[in-house]
Protein backbone atom coordinates (compact mmCIF):
# COMPACT_ATOMS: atom_id res chain seq x y z
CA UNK A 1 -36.30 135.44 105.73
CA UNK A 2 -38.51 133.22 108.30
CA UNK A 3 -36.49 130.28 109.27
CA UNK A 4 -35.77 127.99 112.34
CA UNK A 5 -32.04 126.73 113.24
CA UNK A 6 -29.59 125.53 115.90
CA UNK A 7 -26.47 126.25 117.09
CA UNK A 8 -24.69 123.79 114.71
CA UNK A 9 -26.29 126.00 111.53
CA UNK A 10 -25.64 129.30 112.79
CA UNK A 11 -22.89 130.02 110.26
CA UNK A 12 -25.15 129.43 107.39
CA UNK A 13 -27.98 131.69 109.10
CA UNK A 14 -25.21 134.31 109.69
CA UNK A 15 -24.28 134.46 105.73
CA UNK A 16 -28.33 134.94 104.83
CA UNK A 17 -28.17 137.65 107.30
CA UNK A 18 -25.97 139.79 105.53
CA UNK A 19 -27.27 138.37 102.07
CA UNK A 20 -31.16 139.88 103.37
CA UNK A 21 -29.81 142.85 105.18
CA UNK A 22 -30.39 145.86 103.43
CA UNK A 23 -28.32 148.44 104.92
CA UNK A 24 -24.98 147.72 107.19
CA UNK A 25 -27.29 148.47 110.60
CA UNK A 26 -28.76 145.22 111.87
CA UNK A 27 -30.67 145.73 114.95
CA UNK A 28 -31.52 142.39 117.05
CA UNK A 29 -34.64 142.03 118.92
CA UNK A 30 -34.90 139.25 121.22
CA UNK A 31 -35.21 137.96 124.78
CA UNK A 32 -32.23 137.66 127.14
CA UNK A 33 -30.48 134.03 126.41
CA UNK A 34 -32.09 134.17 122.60
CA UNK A 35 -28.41 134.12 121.31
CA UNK A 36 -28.00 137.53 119.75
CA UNK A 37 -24.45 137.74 120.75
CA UNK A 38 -23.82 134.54 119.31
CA UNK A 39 -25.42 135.07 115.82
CA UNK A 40 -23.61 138.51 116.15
CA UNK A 41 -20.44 136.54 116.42
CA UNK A 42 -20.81 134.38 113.34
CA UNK A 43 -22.18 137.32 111.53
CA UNK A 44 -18.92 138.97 112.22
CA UNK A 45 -16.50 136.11 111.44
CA UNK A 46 -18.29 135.84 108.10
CA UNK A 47 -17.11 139.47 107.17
CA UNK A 48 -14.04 138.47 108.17
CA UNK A 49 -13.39 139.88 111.64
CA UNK A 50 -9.97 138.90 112.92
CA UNK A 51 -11.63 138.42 116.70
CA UNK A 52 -15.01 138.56 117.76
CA UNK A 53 -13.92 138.71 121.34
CA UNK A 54 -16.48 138.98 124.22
CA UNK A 55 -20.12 140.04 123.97
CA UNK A 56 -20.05 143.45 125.00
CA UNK A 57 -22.13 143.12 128.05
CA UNK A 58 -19.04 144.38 130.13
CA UNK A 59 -19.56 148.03 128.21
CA UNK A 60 -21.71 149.19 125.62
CA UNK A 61 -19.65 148.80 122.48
CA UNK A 62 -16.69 146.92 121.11
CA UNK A 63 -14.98 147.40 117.98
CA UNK A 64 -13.85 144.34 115.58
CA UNK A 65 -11.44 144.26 112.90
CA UNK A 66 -10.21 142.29 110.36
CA UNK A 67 -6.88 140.92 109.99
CA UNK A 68 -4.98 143.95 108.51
CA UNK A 69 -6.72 145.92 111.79
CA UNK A 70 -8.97 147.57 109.71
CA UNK A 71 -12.28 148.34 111.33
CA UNK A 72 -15.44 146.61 110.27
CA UNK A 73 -18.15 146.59 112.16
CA UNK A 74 -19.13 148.30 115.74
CA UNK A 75 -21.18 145.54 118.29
CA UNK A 76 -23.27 147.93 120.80
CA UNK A 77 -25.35 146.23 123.46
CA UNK A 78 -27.40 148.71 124.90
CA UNK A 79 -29.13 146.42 127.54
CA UNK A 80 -28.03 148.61 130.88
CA UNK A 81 -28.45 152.26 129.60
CA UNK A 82 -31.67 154.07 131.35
CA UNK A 83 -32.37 156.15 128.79
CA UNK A 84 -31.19 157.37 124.87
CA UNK A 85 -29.30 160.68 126.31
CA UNK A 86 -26.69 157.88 127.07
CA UNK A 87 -26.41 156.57 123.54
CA UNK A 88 -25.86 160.08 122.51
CA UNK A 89 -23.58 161.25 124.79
CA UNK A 90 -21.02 158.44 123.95
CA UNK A 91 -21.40 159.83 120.47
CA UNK A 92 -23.63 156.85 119.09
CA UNK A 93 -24.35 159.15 116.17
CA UNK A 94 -20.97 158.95 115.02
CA UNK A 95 -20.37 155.42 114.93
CA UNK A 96 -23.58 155.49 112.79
CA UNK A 97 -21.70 157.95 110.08
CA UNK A 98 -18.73 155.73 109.86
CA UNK A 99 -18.17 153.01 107.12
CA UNK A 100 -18.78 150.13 109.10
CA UNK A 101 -21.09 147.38 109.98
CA UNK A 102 -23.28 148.24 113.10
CA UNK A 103 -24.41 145.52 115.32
CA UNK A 104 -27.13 147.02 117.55
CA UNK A 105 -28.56 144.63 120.96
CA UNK A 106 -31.68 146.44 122.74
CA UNK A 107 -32.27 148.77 120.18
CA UNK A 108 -35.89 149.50 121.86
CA UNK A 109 -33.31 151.69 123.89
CA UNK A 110 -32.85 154.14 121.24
CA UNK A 111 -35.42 153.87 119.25
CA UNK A 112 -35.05 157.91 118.23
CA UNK A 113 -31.96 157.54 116.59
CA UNK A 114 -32.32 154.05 114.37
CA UNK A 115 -31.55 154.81 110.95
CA UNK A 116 -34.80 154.32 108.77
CA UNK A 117 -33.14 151.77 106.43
CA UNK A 118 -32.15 149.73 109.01
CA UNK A 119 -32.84 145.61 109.35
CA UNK A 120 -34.24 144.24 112.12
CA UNK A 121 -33.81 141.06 113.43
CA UNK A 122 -36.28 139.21 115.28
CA UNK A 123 -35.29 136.17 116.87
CA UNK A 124 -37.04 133.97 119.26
CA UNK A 125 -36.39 131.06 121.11
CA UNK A 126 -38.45 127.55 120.49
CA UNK A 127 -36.85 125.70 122.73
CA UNK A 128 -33.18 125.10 124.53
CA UNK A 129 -32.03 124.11 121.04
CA UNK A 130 -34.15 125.77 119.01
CA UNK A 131 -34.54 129.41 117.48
CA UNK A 132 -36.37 131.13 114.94
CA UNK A 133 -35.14 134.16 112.91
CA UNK A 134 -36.99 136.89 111.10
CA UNK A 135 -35.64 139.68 108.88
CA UNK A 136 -37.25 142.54 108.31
């Protein structure tokens, strides 16, 4: 998938998303401000996520759920950790055994411990408006 949008189509970029991806670990690569959260968001209120909440800038992971408080997908943002000894010590590995969706922000930060079927996400930003999305 190779395709441009705006903020008013993100819901119909977020439901190609999980139509391309090919496992349940997305990994987003883009600059600060290119919306990852956002398109994070939508991705998880298509899969039915009761709350998306905040991005998880504040820490390193949240947790959604749907309705019934079931969990469905983990949102990690690992931005502010120095080096992948963090990721393991908070027991990233185990959130990557579970039966959930995993949203991964910054995952240059842990490049050891991606899953090999992973998809990556590359988005980049045109212009204020404007972004454009690769899946691989």
């Amino acid at each position: 998938m190779d395709i441009r949008y705006t903020e008013n189509e993100i819901t119909e970029i977020a439901k190609k998303v999980i139509e391309k991806a090919k496992s349940k670990v997305l990994l987003f690569h883009a600059p600060m401000g290119a919306g990852k959260t956002t398109l994070i968001k939508a991705i998880a209120k298509n899969l039915g996520v009761a709350d998306a909440g905040n991005s998880p800038t504040f820490g390193i992971v949240n947790e959604y759920e749907n309705k019934e408080g079931e969990l469905l997908a983990y949102h990690f943002d690992f931005y502010r950790i120095n080096d992948e000894m963090e990721a393991l010590d908070m027991g990233f590995e185990d959130y990557l055994n579970r039966d959930a969706w995993v949203f991964i922000e910054w995952p240059e930060k842990i490049e050891s411990f991606l899953p090999e079927d992973s998809t990556n996400i590359f988005i980049e930003i045109v212009d204020m408006q404007t972004r454009h999305i690769k899946i691989s």
